[in-house]
Protein backbone atom coordinates (compact mmCIF):
# COMPACT_ATOMS: atom_id res chain seq x y z
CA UNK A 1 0.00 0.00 0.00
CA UNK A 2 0.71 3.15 -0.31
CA UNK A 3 1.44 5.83 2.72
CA UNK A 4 -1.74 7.95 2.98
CA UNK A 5 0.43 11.03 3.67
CA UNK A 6 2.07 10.54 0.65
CA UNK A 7 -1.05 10.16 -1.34
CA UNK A 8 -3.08 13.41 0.50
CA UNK A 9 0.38 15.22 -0.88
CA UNK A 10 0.37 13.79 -3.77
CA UNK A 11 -3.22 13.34 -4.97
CA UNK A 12 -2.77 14.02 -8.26
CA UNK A 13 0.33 11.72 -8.89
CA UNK A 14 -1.89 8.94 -7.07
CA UNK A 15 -5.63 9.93 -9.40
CA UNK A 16 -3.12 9.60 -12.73
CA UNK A 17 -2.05 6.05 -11.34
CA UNK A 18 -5.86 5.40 -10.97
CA UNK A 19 -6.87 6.55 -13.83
CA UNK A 20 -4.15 5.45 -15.83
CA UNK A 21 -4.88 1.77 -14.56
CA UNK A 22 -8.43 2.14 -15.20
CA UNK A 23 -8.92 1.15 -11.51
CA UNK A 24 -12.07 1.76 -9.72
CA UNK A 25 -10.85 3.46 -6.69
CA UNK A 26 -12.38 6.42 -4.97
CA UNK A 27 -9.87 8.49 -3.29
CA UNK A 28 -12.19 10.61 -1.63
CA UNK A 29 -13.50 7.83 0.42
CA UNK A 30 -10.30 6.72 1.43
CA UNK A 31 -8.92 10.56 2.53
CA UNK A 32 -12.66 11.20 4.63
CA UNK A 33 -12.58 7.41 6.44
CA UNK A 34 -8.67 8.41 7.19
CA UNK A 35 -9.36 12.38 8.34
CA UNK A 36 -12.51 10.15 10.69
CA UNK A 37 -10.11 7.94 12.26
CA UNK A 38 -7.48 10.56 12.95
CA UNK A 39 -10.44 12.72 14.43
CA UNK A 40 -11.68 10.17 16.62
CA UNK A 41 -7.63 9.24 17.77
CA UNK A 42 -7.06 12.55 18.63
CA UNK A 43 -10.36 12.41 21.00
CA UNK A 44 -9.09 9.32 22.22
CA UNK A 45 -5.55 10.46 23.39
CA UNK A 46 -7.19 13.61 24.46
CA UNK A 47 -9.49 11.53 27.04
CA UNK A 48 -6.79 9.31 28.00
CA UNK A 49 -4.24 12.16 29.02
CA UNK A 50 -7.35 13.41 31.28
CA UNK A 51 -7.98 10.30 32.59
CA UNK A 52 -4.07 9.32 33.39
CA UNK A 53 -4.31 13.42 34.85
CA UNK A 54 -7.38 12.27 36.92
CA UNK A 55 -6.01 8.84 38.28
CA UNK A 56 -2.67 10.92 39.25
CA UNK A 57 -5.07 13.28 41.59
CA UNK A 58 -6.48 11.12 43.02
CA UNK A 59 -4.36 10.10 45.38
CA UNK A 60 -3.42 13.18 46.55
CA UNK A 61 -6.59 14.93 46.70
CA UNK A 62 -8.46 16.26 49.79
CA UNK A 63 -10.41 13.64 50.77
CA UNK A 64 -13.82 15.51 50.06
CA UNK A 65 -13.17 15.88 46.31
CA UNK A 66 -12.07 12.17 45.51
CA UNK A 67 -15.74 10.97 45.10
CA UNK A 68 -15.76 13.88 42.22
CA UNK A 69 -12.74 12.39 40.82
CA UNK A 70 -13.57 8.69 40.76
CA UNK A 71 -16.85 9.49 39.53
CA UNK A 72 -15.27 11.51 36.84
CA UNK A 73 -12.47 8.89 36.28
CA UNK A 74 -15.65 6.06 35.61
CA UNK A 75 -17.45 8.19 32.82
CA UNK A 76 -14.04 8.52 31.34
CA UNK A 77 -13.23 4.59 31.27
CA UNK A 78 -16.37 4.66 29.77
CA UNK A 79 -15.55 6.95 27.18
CA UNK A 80 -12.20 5.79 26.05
CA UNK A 81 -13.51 2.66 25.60
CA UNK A 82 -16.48 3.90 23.47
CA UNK A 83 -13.95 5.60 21.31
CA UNK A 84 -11.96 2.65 20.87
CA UNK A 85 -14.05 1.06 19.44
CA UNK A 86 -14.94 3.63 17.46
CA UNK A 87 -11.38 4.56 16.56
CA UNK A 88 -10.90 0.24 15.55
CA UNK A 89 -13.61 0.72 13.23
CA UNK A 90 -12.81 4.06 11.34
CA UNK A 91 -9.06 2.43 10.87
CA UNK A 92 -10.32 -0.64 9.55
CA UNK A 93 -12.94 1.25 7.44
CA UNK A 94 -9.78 3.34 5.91
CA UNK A 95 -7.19 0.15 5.71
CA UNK A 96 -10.00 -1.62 3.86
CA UNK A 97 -10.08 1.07 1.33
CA UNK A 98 -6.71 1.76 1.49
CA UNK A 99 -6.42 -1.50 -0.19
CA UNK A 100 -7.91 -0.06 -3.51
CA UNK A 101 -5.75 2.18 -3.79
CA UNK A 102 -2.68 0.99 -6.83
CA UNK A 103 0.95 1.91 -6.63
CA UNK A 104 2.07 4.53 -8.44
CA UNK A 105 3.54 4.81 -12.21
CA UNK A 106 6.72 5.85 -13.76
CA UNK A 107 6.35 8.98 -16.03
CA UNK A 108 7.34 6.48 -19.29
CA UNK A 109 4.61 4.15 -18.61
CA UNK A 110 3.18 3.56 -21.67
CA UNK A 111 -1.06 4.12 -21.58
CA UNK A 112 -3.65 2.09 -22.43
CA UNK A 113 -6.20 -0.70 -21.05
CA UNK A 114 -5.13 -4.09 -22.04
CA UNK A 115 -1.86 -5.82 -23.32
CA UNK A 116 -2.45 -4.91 -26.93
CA UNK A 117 -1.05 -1.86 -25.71
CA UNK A 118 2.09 -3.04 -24.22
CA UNK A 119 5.47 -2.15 -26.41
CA UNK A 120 8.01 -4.07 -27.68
CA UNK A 121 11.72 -3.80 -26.06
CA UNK A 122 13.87 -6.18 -27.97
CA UNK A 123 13.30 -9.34 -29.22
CA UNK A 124 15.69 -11.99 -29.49
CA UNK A 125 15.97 -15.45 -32.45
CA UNK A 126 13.27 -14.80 -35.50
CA UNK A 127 10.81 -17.68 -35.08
CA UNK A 128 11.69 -21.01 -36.91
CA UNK A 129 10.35 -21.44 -40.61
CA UNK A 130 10.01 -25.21 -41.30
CA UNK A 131 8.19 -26.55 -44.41
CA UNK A 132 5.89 -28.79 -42.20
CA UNK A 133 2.65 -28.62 -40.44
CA UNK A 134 3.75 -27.74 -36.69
CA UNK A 135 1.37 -29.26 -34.11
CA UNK A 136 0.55 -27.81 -31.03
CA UNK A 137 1.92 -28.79 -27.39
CA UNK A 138 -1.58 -30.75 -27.28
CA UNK A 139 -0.58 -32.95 -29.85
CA UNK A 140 2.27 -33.24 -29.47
CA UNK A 141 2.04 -34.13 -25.67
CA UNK A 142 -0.81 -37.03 -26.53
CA UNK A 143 1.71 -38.56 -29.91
CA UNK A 144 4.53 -38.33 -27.48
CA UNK A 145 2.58 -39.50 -24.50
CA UNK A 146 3.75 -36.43 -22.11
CA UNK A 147 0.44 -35.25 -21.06
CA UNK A 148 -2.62 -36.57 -19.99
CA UNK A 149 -5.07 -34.06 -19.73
CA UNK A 150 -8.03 -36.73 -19.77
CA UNK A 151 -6.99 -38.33 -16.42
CA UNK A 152 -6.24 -35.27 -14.97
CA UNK A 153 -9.95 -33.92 -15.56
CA UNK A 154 -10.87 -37.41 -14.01
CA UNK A 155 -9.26 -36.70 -11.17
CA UNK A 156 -9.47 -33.48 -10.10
CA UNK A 157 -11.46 -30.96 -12.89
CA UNK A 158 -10.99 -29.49 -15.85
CA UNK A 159 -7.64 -27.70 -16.58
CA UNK A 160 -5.80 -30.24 -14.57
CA UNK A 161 -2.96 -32.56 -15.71
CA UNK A 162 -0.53 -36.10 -15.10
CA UNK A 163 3.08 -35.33 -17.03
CA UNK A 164 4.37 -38.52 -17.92
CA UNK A 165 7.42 -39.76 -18.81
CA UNK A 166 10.05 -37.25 -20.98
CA UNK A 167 7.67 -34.45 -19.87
CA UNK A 168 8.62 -35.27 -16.01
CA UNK A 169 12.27 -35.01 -16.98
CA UNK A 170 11.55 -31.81 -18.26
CA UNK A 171 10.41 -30.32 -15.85
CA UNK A 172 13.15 -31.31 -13.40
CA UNK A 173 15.92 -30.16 -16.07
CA UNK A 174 13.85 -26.75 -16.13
CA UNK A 175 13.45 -26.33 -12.72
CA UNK A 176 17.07 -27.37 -11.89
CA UNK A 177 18.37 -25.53 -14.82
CA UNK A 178 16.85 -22.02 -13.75
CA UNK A 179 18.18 -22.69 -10.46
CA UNK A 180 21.71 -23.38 -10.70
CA UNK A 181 21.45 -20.25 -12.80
CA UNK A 182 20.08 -17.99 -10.04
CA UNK A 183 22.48 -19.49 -7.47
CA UNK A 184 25.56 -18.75 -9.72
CA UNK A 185 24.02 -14.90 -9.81
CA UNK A 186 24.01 -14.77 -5.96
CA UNK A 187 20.15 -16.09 -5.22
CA UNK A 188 19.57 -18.24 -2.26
CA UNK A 189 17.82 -21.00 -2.84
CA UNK A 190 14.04 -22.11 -1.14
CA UNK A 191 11.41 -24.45 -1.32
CA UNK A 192 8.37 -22.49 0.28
CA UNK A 193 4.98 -23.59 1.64
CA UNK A 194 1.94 -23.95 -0.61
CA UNK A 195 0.06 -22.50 1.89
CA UNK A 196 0.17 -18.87 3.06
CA UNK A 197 -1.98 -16.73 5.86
CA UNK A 198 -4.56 -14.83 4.15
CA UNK A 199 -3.00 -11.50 5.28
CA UNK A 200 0.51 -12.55 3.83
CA UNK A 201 -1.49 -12.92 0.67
CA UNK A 202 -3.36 -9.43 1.09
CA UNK A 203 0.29 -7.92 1.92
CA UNK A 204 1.38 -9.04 -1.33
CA UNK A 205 -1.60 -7.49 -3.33
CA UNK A 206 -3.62 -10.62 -3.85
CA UNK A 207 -7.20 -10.98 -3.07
CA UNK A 208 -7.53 -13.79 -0.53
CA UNK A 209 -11.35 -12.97 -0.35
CA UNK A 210 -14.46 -11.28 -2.86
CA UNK A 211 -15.39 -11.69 -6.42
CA UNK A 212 -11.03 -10.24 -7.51
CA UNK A 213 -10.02 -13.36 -5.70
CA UNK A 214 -7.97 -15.72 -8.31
CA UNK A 215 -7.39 -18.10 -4.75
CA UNK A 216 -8.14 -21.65 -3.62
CA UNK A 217 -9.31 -20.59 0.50
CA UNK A 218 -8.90 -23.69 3.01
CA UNK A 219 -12.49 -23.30 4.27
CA UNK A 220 -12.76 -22.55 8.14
CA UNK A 221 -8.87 -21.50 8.25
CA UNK A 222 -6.66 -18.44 7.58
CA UNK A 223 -5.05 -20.46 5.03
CA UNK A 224 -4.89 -20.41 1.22
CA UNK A 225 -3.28 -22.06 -1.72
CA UNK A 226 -0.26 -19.74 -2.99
CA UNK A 227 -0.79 -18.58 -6.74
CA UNK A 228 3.19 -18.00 -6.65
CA UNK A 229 6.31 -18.52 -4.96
CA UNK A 230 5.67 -14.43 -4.80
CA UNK A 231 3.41 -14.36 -1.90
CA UNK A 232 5.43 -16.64 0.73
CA UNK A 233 8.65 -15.07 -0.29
CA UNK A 234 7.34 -11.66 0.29
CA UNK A 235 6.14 -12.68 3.70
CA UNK A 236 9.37 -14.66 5.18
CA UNK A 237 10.48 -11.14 6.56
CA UNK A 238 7.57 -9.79 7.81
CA UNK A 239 7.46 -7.68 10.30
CA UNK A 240 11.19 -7.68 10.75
CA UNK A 241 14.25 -5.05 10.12
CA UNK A 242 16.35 -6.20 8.11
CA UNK A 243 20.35 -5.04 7.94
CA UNK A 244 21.30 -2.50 5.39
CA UNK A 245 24.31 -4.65 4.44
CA UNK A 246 22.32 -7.66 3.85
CA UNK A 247 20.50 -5.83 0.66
CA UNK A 248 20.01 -6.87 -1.86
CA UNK A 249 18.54 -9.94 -0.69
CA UNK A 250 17.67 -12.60 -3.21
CA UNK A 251 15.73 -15.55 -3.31
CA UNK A 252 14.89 -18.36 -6.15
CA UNK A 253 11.76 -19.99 -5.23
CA UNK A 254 9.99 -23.26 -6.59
CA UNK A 255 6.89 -23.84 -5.49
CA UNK A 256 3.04 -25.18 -6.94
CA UNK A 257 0.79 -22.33 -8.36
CA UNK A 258 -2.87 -22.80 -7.75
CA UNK A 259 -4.94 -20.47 -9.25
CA UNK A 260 -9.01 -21.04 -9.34
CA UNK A 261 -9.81 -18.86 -12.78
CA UNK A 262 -8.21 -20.71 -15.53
CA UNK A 263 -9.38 -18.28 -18.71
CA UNK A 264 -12.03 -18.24 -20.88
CA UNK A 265 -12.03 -21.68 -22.97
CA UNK A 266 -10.85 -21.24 -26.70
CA UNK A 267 -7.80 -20.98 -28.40
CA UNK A 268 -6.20 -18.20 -25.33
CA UNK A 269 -6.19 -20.32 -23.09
CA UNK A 270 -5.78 -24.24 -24.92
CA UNK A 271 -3.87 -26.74 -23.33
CA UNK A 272 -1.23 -25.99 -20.20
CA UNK A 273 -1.06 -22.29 -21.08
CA UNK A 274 -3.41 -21.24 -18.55
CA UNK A 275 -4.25 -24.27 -15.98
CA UNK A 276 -5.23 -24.58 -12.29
CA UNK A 277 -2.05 -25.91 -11.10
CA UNK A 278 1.59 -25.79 -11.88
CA UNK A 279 4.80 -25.59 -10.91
CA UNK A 280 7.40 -22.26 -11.16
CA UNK A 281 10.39 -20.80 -10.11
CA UNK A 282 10.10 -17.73 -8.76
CA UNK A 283 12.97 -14.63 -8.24
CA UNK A 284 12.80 -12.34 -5.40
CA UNK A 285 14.18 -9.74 -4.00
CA UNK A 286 14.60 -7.17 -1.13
CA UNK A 287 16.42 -4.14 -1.65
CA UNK A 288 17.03 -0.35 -0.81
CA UNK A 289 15.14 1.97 -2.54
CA UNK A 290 18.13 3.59 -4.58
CA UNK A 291 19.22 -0.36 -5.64
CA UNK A 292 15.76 -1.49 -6.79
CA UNK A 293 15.87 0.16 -10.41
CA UNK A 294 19.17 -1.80 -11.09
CA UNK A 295 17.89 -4.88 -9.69
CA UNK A 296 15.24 -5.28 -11.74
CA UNK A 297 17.29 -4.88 -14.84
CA UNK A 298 19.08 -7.54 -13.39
CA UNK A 299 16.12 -9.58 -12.96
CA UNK A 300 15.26 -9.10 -16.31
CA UNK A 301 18.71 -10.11 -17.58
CA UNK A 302 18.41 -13.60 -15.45
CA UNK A 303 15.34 -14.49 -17.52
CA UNK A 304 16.54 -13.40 -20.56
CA UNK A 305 20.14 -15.41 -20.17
CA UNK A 306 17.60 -18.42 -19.33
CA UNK A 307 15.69 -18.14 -22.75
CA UNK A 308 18.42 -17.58 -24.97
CA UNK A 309 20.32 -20.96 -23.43
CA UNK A 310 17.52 -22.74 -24.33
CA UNK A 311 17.22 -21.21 -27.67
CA UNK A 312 13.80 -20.41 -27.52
CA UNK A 313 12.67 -17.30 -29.55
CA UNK A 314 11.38 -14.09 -27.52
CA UNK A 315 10.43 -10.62 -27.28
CA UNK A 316 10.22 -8.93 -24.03
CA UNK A 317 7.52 -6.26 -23.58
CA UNK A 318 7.01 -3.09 -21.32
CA UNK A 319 3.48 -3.75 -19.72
CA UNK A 320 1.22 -0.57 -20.40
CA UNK A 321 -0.76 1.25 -17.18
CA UNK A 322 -4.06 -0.93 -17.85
CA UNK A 323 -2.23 -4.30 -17.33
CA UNK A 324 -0.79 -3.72 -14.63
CA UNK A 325 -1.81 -5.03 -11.51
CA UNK A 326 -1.79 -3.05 -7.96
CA UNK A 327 1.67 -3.79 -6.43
CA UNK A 328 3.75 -3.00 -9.54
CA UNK A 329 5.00 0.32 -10.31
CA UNK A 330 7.82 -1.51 -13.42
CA UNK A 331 7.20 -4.24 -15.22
CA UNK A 332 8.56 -6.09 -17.79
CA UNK A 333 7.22 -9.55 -19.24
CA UNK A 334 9.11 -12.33 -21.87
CA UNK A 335 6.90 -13.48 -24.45
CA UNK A 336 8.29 -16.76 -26.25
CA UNK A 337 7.12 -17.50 -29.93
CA UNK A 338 4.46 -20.78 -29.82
CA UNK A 339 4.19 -22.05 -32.72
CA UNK A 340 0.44 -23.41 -32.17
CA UNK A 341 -0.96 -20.81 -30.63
CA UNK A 342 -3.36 -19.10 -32.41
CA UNK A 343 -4.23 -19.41 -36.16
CA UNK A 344 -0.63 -19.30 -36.88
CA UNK A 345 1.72 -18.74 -34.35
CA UNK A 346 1.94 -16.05 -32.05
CA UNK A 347 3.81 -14.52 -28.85
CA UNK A 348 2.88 -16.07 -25.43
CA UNK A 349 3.93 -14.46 -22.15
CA UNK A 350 6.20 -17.22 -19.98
CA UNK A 351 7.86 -14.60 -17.63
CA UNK A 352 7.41 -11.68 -16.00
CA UNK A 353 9.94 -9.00 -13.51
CA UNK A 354 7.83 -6.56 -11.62
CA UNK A 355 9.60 -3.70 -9.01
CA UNK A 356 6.65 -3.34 -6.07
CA UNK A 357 9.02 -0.48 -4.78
CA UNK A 358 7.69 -0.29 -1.26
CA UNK A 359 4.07 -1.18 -2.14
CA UNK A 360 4.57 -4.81 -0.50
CA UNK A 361 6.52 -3.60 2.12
CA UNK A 362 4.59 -1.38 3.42
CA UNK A 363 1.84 -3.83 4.13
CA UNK A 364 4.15 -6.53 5.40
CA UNK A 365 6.13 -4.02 7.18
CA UNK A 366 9.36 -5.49 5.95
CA UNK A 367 11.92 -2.46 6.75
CA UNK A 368 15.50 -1.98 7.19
CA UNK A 369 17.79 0.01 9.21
CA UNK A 370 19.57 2.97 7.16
CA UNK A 371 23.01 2.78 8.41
CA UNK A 372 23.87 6.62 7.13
CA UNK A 373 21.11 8.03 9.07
CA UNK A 374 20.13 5.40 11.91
CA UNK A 375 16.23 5.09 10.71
CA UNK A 376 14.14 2.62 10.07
CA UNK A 377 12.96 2.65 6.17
CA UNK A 378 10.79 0.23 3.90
CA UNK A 379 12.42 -2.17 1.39
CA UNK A 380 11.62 -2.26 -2.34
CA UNK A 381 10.66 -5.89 -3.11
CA UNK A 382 11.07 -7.00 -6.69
CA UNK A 383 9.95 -10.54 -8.49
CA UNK A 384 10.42 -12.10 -11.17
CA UNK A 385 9.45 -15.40 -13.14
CA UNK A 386 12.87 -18.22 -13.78
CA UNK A 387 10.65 -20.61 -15.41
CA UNK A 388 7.06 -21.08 -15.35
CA UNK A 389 6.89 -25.25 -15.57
CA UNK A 390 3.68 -25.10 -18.00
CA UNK A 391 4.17 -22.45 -20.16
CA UNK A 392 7.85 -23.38 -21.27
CA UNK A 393 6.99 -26.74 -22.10
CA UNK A 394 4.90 -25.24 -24.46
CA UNK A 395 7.48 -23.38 -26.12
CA UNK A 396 9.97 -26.55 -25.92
CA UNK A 397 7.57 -28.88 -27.90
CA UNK A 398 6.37 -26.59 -30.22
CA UNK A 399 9.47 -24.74 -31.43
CA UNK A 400 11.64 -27.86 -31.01
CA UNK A 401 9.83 -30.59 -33.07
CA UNK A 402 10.93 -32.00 -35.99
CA UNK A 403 9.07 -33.49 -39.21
CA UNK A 404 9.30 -36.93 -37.82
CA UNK A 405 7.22 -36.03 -34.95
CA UNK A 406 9.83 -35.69 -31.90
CA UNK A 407 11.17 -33.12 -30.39
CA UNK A 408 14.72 -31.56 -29.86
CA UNK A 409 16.05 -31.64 -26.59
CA UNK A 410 17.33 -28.30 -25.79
CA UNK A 411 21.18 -28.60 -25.53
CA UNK A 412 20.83 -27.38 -21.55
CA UNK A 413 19.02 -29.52 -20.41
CA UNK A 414 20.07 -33.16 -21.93
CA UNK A 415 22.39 -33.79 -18.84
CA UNK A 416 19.11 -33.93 -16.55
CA UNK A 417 17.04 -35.42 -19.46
CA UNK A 418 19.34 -38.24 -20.42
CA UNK A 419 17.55 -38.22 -23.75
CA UNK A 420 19.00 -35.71 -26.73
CA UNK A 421 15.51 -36.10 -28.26
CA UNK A 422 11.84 -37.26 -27.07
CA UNK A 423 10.29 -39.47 -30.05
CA UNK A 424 7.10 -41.47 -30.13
CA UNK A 425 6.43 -44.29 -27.76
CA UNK A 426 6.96 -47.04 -30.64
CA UNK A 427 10.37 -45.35 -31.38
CA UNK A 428 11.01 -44.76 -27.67
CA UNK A 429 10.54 -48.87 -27.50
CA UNK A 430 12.42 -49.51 -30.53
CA UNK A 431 15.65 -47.40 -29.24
CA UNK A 432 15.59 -49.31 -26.17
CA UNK A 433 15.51 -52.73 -27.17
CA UNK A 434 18.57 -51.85 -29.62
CA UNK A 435 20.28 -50.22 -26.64
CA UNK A 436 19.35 -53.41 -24.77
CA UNK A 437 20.97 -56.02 -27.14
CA UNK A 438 23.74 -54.18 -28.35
């Protein structure tokens, strides 16, 4: 969140953000339910420095004017804790609404209400031109037999999934490809909880709660599925203060991604690219706020040096004002090339690096102590995608497969594979029984 004194100061900064985002927040309502609590604090201290006056005259009063002063000292109990309660109401009134309220923009954001309007930073490997019908990951993951999205709807629903065989490989080479990467950059590694607090969630800018909420709730518990690595991350050091010379502090995360609204059906959303479960590697970090701009560059760079090791045509993109969501005042998002989306081909998003500044830290009152000054200030948390486990696949199968049906092992991963290419079952069978007798 933001701090309201900055946003009373800075109102108009705050209404461009707003209106920029095409958000729905009223700013009036949140400056009148902040100027009521104040109003009714300042009562409230003003009643308790009579009554602490009262209680202190008490005992040393003549004896004839202490009934006066008890009496008076009751009817202020009374009061103090009628405007307590009054107080705990007009603060959560204004923390409630102070909730709608979106981080604020750079002055080069670019404008306008969806991702059609996000631009184009570089782009890296022209997508391939073969002379052969490409299939999609769908087909490609039922000729190979690497997904299974039939048993998976058995199971558990639509838009859920068993990997089998080369496509479990893959996603182990993925996952520990992007993190030896991170680790050799200075990330610590973690395996987090799937499960987070439903105000660790809120602190992080997702909706735990209301008709927003993208979340799986445990019913009956403060608990929640985690739609990212993001959200535990960001809450490991709340409510502490951290050490100046301990920023920045990175993290690589893996972690399942559960995520209840799964897209409109059609050719958007086909397949793994937008499922109710998966599996991702997550970048994090804590920082200053003068080493946050650099850091996400640097974030960006990671998941670039990722995509070009595996080969695997991109473009990254600036994300305009209107797709952005509340915590991120940057961001930046790869889109690889895949092959079968679409009617013939287009750009999918598989990463994204946001800077939060101190949006997130503010709510999960994550601070650290300035060493040139001796003050407590917020950290600037920044995240980033290392590989999202379904949407890379994607890209793998469909920019890597050949006329004969397999697919290319990217060059990276083949240690952790074992395999230099994934073919067809029959072939699969074929190669091992020659292996076998030779």
């Amino acid at each position: 969140m933001l701090d309201i004194k900055y946003i009373i100061e800075n109102r108009e900064e705050v209404e461009r953000s707003i209106e920029l985002r095409h958000f729905k927040t009223d700013l009036d309502a949140v400056i009148d339910a902040y100027d009521r609590f104040r109003s009714v604090k300042q009562a409230l201290e003003e009643k308790q420095a009579e009554a602490n006056t009262v209680a202190k005259t008490i005992s040393t009063a003549d004896p004839s004017e202490r009934p006066a002063l008890i009496e008076r000292g009751s009817a202020l109990k009374a009061e103090t804790s009628k405007l307590g309660e009054e107080m705990a109401a007009h603060e959560a009134e204004w923390k409630e609404l102070m909730l709608t309220v979106p981080n604020t923009l750079p002055g080069d954001t670019p404008e306008g209400k969806d991702d059609t309007a996000n631009e184009t930073v570089k782009t890296f490997l022209e997508p391939p031109r073969v002379n052969f019908k490409q299939k999609d990951h769908i087909e490609l993951g039922k000729s190979l037999d690497l997904i299974d999205f039939e048993g998976g709807a058995k199971v558990a629903g639509a838009k859920f999934y068993f990997l089998k065989n080369e496509a479990v490989m893959l996603e182990m080479a993925l996952q520990h490809f992007a993190f030896k990467k991170a680790i050799e950059h200075g990330f610590i590694p973690l395996q987090t909880p799937d499960l987070a607090r439903n105000e660790v969630l809120q602190g992080a800018g997702f909706a735990p709660r209301g008709n927003e909420s993208n979340t799986y709730r445990i019913e009956d518990q403060d608990l929640s599925l985690v739609a990212t690595a993001e959200i535990p991350v960001g809450g490991l050091h709340a409510g502490e203060i951290l050490p100046e010379e301990m920023l920045p502090l990175r993290y690589v995360a893996w972690s399942h991604c559960f995520r209840t609204e799964a897209g409109a059906a059609g050719q958007a959303s086909k397949g793994l690219y937008r499922v109710h479960q998966f599996s991702k590697v997550e970048l994090y970090a804590f920082t200053t706020p003068e080493q946050s701009a650099a850091v996400h560059e640097e974030l960006l760079a990671l998941e670039e040096s990722i995509y070009q090791e595996l080969q695997i045509p991109y473009r990254v993109v600036r994300i305009c004002a209107g797709d952005l969501g509340a915590p991120a005042w940057k961001k930046y998002d790869i889109e690889a090339w895949m092959p079968g989306k679409g009617e013939n081909g287009e750009y999918g998003e598989i990463t994204s690096a946001s800077n939060c500044t101190d949006f997130q830290a503010r709510r999960l009152n994550v601070r650290y102590k300035d060493k040139a000054t001796g003050q407590n200030r917020f950290v600037h948390t920044l995240n980033g995608t290392a590989i999202a486990m379904s949407r890379t696949p994607i890209a793998i199968l469909e920019n890597f497969q050949t006329e004969r049906g397999t697919v290319i092992v990217p060059e990276v991963l083949r240690p952790v594979m074992g395999v230099d290419e994934i073919m067809p079952k029959t072939a699969r069978d074929d190669e091992d029984a020659k292996q076998a007798t030779a």
